[in-house]
C-alpha atoms as a PDB file:
ATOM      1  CA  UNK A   1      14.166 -77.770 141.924  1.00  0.00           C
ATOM      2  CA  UNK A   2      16.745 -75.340 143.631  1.00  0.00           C
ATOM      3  CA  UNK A   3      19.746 -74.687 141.910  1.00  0.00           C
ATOM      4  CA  UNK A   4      22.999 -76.199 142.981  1.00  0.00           C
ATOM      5  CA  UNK A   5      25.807 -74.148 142.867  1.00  0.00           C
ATOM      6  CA  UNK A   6      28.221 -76.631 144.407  1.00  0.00           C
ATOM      7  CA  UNK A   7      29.825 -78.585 141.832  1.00  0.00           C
ATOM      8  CA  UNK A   8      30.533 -81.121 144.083  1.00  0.00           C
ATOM      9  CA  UNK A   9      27.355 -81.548 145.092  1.00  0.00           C
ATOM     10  CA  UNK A  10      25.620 -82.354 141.598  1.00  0.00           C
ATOM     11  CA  UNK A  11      26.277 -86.401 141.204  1.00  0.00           C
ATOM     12  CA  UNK A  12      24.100 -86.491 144.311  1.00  0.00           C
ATOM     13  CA  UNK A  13      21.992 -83.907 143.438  1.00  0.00           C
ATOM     14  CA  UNK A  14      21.080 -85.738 140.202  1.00  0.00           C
ATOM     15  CA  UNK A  15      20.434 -88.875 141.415  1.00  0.00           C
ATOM     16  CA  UNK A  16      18.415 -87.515 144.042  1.00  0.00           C
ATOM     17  CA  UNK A  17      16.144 -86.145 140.839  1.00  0.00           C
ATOM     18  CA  UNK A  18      16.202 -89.288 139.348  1.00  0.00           C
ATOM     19  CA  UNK A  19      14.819 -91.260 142.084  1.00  0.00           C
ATOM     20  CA  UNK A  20      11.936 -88.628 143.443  1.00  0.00           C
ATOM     21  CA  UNK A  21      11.112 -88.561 139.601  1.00  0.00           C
ATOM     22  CA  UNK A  22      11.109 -92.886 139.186  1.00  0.00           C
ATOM     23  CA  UNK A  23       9.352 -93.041 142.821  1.00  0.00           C
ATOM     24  CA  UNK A  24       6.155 -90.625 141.678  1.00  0.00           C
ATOM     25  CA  UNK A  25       5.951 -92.585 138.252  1.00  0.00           C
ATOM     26  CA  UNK A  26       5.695 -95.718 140.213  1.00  0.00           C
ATOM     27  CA  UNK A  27       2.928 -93.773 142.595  1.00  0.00           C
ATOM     28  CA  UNK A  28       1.379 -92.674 139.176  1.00  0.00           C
ATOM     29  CA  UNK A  29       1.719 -96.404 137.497  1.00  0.00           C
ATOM     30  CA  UNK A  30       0.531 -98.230 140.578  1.00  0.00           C
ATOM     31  CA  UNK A  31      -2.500 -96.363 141.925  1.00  0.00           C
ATOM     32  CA  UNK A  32      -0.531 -94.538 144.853  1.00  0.00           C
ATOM     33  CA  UNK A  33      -2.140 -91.321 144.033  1.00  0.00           C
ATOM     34  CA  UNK A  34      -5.869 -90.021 145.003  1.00  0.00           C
ATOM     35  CA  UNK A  35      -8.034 -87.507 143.765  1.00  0.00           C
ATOM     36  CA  UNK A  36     -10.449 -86.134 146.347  1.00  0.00           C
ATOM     37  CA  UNK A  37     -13.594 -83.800 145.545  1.00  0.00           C
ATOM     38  CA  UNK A  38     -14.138 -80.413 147.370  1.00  0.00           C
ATOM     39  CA  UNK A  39     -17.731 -79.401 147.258  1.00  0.00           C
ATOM     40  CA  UNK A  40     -18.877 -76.646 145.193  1.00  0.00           C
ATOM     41  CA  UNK A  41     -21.490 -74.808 146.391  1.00  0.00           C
ATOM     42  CA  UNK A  42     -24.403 -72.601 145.151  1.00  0.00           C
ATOM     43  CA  UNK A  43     -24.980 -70.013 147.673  1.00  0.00           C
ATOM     44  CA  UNK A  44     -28.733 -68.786 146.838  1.00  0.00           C
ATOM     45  CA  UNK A  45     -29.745 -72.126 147.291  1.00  0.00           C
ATOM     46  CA  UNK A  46     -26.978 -73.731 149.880  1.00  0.00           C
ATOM     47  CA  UNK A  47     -27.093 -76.741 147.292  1.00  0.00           C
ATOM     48  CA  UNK A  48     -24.359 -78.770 145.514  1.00  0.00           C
ATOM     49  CA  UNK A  49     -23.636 -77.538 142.450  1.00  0.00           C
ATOM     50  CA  UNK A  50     -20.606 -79.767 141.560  1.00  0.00           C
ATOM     51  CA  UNK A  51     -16.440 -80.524 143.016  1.00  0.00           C
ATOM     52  CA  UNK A  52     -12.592 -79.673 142.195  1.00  0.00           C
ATOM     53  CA  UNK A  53     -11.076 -83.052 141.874  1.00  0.00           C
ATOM     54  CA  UNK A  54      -7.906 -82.626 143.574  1.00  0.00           C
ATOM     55  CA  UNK A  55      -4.974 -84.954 142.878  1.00  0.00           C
ATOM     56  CA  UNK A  56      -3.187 -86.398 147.098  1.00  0.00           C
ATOM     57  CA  UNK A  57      -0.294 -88.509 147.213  1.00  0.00           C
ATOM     58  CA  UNK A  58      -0.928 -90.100 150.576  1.00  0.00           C
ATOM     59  CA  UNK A  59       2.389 -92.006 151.726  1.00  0.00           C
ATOM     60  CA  UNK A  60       2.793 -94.980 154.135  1.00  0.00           C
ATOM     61  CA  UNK A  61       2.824 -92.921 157.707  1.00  0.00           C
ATOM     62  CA  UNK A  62      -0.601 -91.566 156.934  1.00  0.00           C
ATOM     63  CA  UNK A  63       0.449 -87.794 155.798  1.00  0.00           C
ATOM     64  CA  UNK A  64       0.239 -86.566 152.491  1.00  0.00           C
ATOM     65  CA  UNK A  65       2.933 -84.841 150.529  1.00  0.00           C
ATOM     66  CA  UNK A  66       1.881 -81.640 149.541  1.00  0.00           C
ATOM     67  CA  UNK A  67       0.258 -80.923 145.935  1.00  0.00           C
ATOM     68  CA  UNK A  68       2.085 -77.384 146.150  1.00  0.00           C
ATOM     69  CA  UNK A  69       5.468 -79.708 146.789  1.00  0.00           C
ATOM     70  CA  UNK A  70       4.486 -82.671 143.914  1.00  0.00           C
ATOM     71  CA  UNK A  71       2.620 -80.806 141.428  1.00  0.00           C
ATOM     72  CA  UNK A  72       5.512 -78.308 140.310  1.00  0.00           C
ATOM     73  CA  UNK A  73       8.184 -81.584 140.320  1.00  0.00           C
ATOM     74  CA  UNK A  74       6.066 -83.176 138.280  1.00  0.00           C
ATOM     75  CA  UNK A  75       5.829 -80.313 136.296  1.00  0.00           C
ATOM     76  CA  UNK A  76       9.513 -79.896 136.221  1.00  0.00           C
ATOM     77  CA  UNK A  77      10.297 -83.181 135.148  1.00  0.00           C
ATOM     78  CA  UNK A  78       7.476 -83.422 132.446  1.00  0.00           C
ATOM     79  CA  UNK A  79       5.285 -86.273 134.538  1.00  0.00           C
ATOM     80  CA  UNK A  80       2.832 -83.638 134.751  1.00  0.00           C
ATOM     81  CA  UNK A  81       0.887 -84.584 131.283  1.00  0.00           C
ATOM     82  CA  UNK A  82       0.810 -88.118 132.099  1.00  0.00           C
ATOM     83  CA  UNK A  83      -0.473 -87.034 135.901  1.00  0.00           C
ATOM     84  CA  UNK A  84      -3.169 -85.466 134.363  1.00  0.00           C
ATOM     85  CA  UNK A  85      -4.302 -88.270 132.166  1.00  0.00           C
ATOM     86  CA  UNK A  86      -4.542 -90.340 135.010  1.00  0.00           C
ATOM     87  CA  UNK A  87      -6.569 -88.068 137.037  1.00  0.00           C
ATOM     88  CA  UNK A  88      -8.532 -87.697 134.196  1.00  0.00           C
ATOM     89  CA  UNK A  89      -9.333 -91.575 133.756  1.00  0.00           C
ATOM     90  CA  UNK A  90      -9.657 -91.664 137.831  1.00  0.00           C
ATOM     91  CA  UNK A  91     -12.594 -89.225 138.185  1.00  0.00           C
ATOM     92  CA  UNK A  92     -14.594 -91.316 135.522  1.00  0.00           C
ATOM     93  CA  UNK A  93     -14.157 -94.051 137.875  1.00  0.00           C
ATOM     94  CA  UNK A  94     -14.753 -92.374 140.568  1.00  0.00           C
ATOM     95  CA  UNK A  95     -17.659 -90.601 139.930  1.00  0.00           C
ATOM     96  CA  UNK A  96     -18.621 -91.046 136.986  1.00  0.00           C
ATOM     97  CA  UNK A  97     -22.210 -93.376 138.450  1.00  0.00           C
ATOM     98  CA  UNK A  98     -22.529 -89.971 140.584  1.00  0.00           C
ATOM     99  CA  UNK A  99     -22.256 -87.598 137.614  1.00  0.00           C
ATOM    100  CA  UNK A 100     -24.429 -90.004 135.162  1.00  0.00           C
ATOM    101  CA  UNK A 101     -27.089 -89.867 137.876  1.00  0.00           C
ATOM    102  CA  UNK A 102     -26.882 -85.721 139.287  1.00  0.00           C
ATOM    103  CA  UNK A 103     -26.426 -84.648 135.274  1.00  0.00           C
ATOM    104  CA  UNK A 104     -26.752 -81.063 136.638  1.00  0.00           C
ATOM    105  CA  UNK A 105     -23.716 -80.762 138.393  1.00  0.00           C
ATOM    106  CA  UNK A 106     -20.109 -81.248 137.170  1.00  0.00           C
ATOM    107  CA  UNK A 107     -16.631 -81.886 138.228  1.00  0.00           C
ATOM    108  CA  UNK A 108     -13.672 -79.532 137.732  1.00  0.00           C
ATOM    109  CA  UNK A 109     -10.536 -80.856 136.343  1.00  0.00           C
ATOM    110  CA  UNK A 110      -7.186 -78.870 136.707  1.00  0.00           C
ATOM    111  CA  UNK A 111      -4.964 -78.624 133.426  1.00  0.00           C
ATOM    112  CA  UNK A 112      -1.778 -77.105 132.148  1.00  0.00           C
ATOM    113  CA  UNK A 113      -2.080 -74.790 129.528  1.00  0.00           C
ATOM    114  CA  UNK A 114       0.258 -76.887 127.357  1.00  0.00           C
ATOM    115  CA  UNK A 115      -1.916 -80.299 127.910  1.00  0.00           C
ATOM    116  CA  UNK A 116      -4.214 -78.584 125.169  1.00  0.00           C
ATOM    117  CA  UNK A 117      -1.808 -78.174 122.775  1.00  0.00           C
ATOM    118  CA  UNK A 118      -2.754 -82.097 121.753  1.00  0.00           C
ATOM    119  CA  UNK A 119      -6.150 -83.722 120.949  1.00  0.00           C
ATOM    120  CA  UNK A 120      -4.671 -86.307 123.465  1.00  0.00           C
ATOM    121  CA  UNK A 121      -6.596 -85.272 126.269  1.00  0.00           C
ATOM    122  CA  UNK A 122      -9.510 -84.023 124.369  1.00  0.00           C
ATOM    123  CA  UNK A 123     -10.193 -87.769 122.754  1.00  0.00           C
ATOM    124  CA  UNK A 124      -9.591 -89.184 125.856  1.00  0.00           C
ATOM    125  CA  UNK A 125     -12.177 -86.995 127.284  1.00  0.00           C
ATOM    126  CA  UNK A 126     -14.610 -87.837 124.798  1.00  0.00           C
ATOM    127  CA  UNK A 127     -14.134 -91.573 125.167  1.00  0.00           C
ATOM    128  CA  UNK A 128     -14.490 -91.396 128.474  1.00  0.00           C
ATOM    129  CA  UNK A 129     -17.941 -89.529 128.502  1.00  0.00           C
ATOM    130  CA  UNK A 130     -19.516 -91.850 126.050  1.00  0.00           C
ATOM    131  CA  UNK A 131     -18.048 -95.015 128.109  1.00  0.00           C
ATOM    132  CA  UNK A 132     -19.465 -93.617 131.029  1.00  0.00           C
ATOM    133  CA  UNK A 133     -22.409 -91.612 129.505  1.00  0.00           C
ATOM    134  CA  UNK A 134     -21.539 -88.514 131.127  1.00  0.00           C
ATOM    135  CA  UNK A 135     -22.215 -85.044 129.285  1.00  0.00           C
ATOM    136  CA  UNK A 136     -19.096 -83.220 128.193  1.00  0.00           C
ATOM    137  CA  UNK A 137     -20.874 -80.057 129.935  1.00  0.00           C
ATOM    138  CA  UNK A 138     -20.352 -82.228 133.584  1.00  0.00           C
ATOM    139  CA  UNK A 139     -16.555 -81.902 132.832  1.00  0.00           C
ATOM    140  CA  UNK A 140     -14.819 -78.523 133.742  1.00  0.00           C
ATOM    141  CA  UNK A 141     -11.509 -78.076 132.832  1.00  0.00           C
ATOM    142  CA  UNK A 142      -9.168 -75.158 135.141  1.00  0.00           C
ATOM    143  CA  UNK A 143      -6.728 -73.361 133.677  1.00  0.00           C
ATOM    144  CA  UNK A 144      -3.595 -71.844 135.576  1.00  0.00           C
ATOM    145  CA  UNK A 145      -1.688 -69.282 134.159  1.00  0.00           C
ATOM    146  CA  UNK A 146       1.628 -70.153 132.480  1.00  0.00           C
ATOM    147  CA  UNK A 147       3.669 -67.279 132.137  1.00  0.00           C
ATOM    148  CA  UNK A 148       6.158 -69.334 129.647  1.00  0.00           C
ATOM    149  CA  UNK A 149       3.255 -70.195 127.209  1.00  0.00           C
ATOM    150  CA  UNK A 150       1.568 -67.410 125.114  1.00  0.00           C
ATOM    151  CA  UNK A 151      -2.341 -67.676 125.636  1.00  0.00           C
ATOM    152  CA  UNK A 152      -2.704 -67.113 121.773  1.00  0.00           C
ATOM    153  CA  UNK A 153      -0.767 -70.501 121.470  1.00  0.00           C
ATOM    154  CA  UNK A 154      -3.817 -72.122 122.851  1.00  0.00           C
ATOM    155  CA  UNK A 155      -6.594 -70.287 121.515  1.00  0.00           C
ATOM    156  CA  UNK A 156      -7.789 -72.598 118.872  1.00  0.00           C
ATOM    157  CA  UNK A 157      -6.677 -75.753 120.839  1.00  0.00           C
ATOM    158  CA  UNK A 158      -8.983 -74.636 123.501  1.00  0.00           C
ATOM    159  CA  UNK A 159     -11.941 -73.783 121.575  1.00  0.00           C
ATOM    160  CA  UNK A 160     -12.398 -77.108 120.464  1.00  0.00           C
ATOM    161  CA  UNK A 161     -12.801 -78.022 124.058  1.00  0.00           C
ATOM    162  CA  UNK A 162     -15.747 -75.911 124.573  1.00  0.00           C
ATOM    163  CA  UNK A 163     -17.115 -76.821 121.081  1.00  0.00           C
ATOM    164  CA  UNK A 164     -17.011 -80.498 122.685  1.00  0.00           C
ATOM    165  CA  UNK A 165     -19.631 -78.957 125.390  1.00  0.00           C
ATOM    166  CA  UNK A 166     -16.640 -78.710 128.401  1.00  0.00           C
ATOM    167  CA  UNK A 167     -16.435 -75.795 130.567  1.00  0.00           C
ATOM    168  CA  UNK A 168     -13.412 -73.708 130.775  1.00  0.00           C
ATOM    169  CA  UNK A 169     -12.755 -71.801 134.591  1.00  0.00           C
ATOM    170  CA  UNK A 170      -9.783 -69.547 134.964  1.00  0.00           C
ATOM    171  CA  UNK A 171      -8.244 -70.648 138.262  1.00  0.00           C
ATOM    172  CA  UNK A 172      -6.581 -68.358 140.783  1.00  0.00           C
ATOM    173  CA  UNK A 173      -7.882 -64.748 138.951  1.00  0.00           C
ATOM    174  CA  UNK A 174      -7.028 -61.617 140.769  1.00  0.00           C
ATOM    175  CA  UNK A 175      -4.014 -63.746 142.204  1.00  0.00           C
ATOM    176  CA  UNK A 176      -0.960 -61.207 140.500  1.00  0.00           C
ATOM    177  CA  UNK A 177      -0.847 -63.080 137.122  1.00  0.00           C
ATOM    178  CA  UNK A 178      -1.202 -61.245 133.816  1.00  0.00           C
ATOM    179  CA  UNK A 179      -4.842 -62.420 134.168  1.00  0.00           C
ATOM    180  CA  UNK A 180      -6.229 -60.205 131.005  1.00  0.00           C
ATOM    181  CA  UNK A 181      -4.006 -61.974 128.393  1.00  0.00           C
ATOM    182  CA  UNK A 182      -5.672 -64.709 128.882  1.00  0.00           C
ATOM    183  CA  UNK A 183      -9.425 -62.937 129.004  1.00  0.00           C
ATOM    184  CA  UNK A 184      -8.186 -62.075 126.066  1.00  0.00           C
ATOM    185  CA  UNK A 185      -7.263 -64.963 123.913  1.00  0.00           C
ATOM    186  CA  UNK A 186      -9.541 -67.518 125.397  1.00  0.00           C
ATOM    187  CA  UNK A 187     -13.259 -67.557 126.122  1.00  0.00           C
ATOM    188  CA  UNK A 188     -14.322 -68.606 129.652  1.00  0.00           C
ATOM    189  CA  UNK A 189     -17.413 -69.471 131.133  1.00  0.00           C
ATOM    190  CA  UNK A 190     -16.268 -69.282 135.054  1.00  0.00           C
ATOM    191  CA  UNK A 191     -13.505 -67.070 137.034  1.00  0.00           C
ATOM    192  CA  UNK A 192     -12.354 -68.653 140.463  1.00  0.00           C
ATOM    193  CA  UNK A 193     -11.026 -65.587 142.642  1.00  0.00           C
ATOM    194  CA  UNK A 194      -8.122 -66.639 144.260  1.00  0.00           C
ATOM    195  CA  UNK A 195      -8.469 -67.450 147.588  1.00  0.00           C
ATOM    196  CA  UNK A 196      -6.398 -64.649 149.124  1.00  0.00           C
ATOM    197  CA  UNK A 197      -9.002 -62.017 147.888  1.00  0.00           C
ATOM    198  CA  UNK A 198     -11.573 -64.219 149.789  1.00  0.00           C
ATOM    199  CA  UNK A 199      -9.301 -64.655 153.283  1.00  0.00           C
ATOM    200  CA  UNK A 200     -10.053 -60.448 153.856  1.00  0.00           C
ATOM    201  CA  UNK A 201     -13.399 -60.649 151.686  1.00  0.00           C
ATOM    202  CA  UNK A 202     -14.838 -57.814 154.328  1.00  0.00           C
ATOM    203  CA  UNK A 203     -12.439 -54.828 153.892  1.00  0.00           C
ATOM    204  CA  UNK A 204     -11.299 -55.861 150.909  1.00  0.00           C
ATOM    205  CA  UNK A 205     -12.049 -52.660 148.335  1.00  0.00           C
ATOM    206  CA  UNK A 206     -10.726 -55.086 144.992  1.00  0.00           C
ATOM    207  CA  UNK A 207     -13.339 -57.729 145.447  1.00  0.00           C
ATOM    208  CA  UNK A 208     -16.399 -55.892 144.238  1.00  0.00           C
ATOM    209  CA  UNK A 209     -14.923 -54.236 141.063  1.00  0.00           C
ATOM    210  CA  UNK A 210     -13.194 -57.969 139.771  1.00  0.00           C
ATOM    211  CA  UNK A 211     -16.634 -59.919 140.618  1.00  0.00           C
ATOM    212  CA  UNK A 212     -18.725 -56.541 138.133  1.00  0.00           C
ATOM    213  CA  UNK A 213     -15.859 -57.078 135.957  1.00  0.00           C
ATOM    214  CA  UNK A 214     -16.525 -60.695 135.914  1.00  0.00           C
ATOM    215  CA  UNK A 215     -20.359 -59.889 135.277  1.00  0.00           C
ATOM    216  CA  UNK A 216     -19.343 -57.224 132.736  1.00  0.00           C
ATOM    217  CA  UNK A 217     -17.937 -60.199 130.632  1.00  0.00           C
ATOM    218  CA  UNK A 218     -20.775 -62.805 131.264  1.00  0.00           C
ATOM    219  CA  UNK A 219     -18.668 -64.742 133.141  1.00  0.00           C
ATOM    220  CA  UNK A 220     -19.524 -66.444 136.139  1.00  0.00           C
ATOM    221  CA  UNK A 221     -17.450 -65.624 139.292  1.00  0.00           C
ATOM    222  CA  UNK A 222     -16.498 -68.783 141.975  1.00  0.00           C
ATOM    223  CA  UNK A 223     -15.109 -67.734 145.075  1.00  0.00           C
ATOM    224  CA  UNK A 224     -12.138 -70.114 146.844  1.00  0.00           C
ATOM    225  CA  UNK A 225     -11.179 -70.568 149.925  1.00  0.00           C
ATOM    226  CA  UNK A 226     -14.531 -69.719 151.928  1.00  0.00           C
ATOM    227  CA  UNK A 227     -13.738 -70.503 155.557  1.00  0.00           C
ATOM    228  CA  UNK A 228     -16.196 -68.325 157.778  1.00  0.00           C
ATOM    229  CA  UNK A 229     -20.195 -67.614 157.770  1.00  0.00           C
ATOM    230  CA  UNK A 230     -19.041 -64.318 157.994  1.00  0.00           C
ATOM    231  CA  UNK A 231     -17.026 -64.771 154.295  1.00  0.00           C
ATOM    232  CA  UNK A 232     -19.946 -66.428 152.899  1.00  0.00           C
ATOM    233  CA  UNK A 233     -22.371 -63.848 154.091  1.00  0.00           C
ATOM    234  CA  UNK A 234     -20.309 -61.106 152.207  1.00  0.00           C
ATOM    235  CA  UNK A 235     -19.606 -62.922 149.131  1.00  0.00           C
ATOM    236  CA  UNK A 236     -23.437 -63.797 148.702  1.00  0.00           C
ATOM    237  CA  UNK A 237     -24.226 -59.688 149.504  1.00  0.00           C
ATOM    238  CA  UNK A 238     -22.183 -58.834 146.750  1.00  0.00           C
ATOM    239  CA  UNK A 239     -23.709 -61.541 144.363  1.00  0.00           C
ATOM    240  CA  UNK A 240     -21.663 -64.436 144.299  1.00  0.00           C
ATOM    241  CA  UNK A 241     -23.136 -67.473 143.580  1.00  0.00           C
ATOM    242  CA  UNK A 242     -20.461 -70.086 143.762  1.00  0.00           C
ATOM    243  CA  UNK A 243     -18.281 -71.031 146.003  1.00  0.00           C
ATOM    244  CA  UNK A 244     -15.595 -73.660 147.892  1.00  0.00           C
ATOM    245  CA  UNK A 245     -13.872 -74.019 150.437  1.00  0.00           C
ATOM    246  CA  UNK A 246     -13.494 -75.426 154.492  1.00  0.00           C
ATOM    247  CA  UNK A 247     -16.273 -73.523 155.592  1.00  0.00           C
ATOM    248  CA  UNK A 248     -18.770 -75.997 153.165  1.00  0.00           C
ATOM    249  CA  UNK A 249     -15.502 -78.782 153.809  1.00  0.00           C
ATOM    250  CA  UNK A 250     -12.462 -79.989 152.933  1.00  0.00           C
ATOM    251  CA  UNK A 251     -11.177 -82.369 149.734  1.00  0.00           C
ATOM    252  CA  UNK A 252     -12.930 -85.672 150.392  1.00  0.00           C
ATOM    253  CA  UNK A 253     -13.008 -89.449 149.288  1.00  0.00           C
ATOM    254  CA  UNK A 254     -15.079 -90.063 146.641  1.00  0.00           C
ATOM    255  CA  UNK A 255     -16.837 -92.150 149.204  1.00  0.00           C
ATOM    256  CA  UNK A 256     -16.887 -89.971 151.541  1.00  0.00           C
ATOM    257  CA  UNK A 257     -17.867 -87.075 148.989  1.00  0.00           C
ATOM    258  CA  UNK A 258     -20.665 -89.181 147.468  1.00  0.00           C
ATOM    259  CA  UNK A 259     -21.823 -89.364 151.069  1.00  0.00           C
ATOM    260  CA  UNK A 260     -21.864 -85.882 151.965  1.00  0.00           C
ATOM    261  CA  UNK A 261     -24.016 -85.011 148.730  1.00  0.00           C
ATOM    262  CA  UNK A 262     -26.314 -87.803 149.840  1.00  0.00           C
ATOM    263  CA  UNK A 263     -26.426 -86.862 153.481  1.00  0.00           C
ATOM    264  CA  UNK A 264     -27.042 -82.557 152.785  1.00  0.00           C
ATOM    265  CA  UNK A 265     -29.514 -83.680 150.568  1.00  0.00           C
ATOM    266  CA  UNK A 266     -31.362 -85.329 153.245  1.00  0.00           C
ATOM    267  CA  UNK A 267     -30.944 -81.807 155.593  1.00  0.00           C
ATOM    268  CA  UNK A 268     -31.999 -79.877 153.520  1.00  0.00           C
END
């Protein structure tokens, strides 16, 4: 939240917090939220290799408000844990039947750093696969940098997660952060490059020396934000097997997502 440097101002300002804060509780407590699945692709074989489940919080007029408006308020006024655990228990719902049945691909779930400072989320993971007979391996977890939590902290905290079987993707890498501290502390199986590298994929010089030092590490590199044929064309020249974005199609449903699997199964 901005900073209000009229004194006179705060009473409002304050209850203003306190109601956008009780208002996306209720949305969390009452099923007002969505999560919606972007397809992720594999590019050698144009195939469906898993999603991104991607929280919406659709309001009565038929917009959305935007994640990149929610998200960090959430964040800010520590709803973002319990956010989480609902998304969590939503994709199980929502695809879980889909996951149980395609055990080759897997859904990507985004996390805070500090949400695996507790087993919380890691026993409610585990319950959740064995409810739903889903392999821990189908359940990728995305970390964003936190530049107020040391990477060290969560070292051991995340281990455990991939000793469960779950995947763990760096989001956003290449996007400014101090992505090496975290190469360094944790061990991850997949880097997403952020998708500004991607938006100027064909003159970009950066690209090719972050996607060998991705290979360099054993670490598989997922490219965001793939709009053109002419993006995906480069990407796959310079080996990139992975990748999301509007060209493939936007955050769906799970309906609709289901459908789209279903239906480019049948084209191909």
């Amino acid at each position: 939240m901005d900073f209000v440097d009229e004194p006179h101002l705060l009473p409002g300002f304050f209850r203003q917090l306190a109601a956008s804060r009780a208002r996306l509780l209720h949305a969390i407590h009452n099923q007002q939220l969505e999560v919606r699945y972007q397809p992720i692709m594999r590019l050698d074989t144009d195939s469906v290799a898993g999603a991104e489940a991607l929280v919406r919080w659709p309001q009565r007029n038929g917009q959305c408000i935007p994640p990149d408006s929610f998200i960090p308020f959430a964040r800010e006024t520590g709803l973002l844990g319990l956010m989480t655990h609902w998304i969590v228990g939503q994709v199980f719902t929502d695809v879980g039947a889909w996951l149980r049945q395609h055990p080759q691909r897997y859904v990507s779930i985004n996390v805070e750093p500090d949400d695996l400072l507790t087993t919380a989320l890691l026993d409610r993971l585990a319950l959740l696969c064995r409810t739903h007979q889903v392999r821990p391996q189908q359940i990728a977890l995305e970390l964003t940098e936190n530049s107020e939590i040391d990477p060290w902290d969560i070292a051991e905290p995340a281990a455990r997660y991939r000793q469960a079987g779950h995947r763990l993707f760096l989001d956003d890498f290449g996007s400014g952060y101090a992505n090496m501290s975290y190469l360094q502390a944790l061990t991850f199986d997949m880097l997403k490059l952020d998708r500004t590298l991607i938006g100027a994929a064909a003159g970009n010089s950066v690209l090719p020396p972050l996607i060998a030092f991705a290979r360099s590490l054993a670490l598989e590199p997922l490219a965001e934000g793939v709009e053109t044929p002419e993006q995906r064309k480069q990407l796959q020249t310079l080996g990139v097997v992975y990748a999301q974005g509007w060209y493939y199609s936007k955050a769906l449903t799970s309906r609709a997502f289901i459908q789209w699997c279903a239906d480019r199964r049948r084209q191909s």
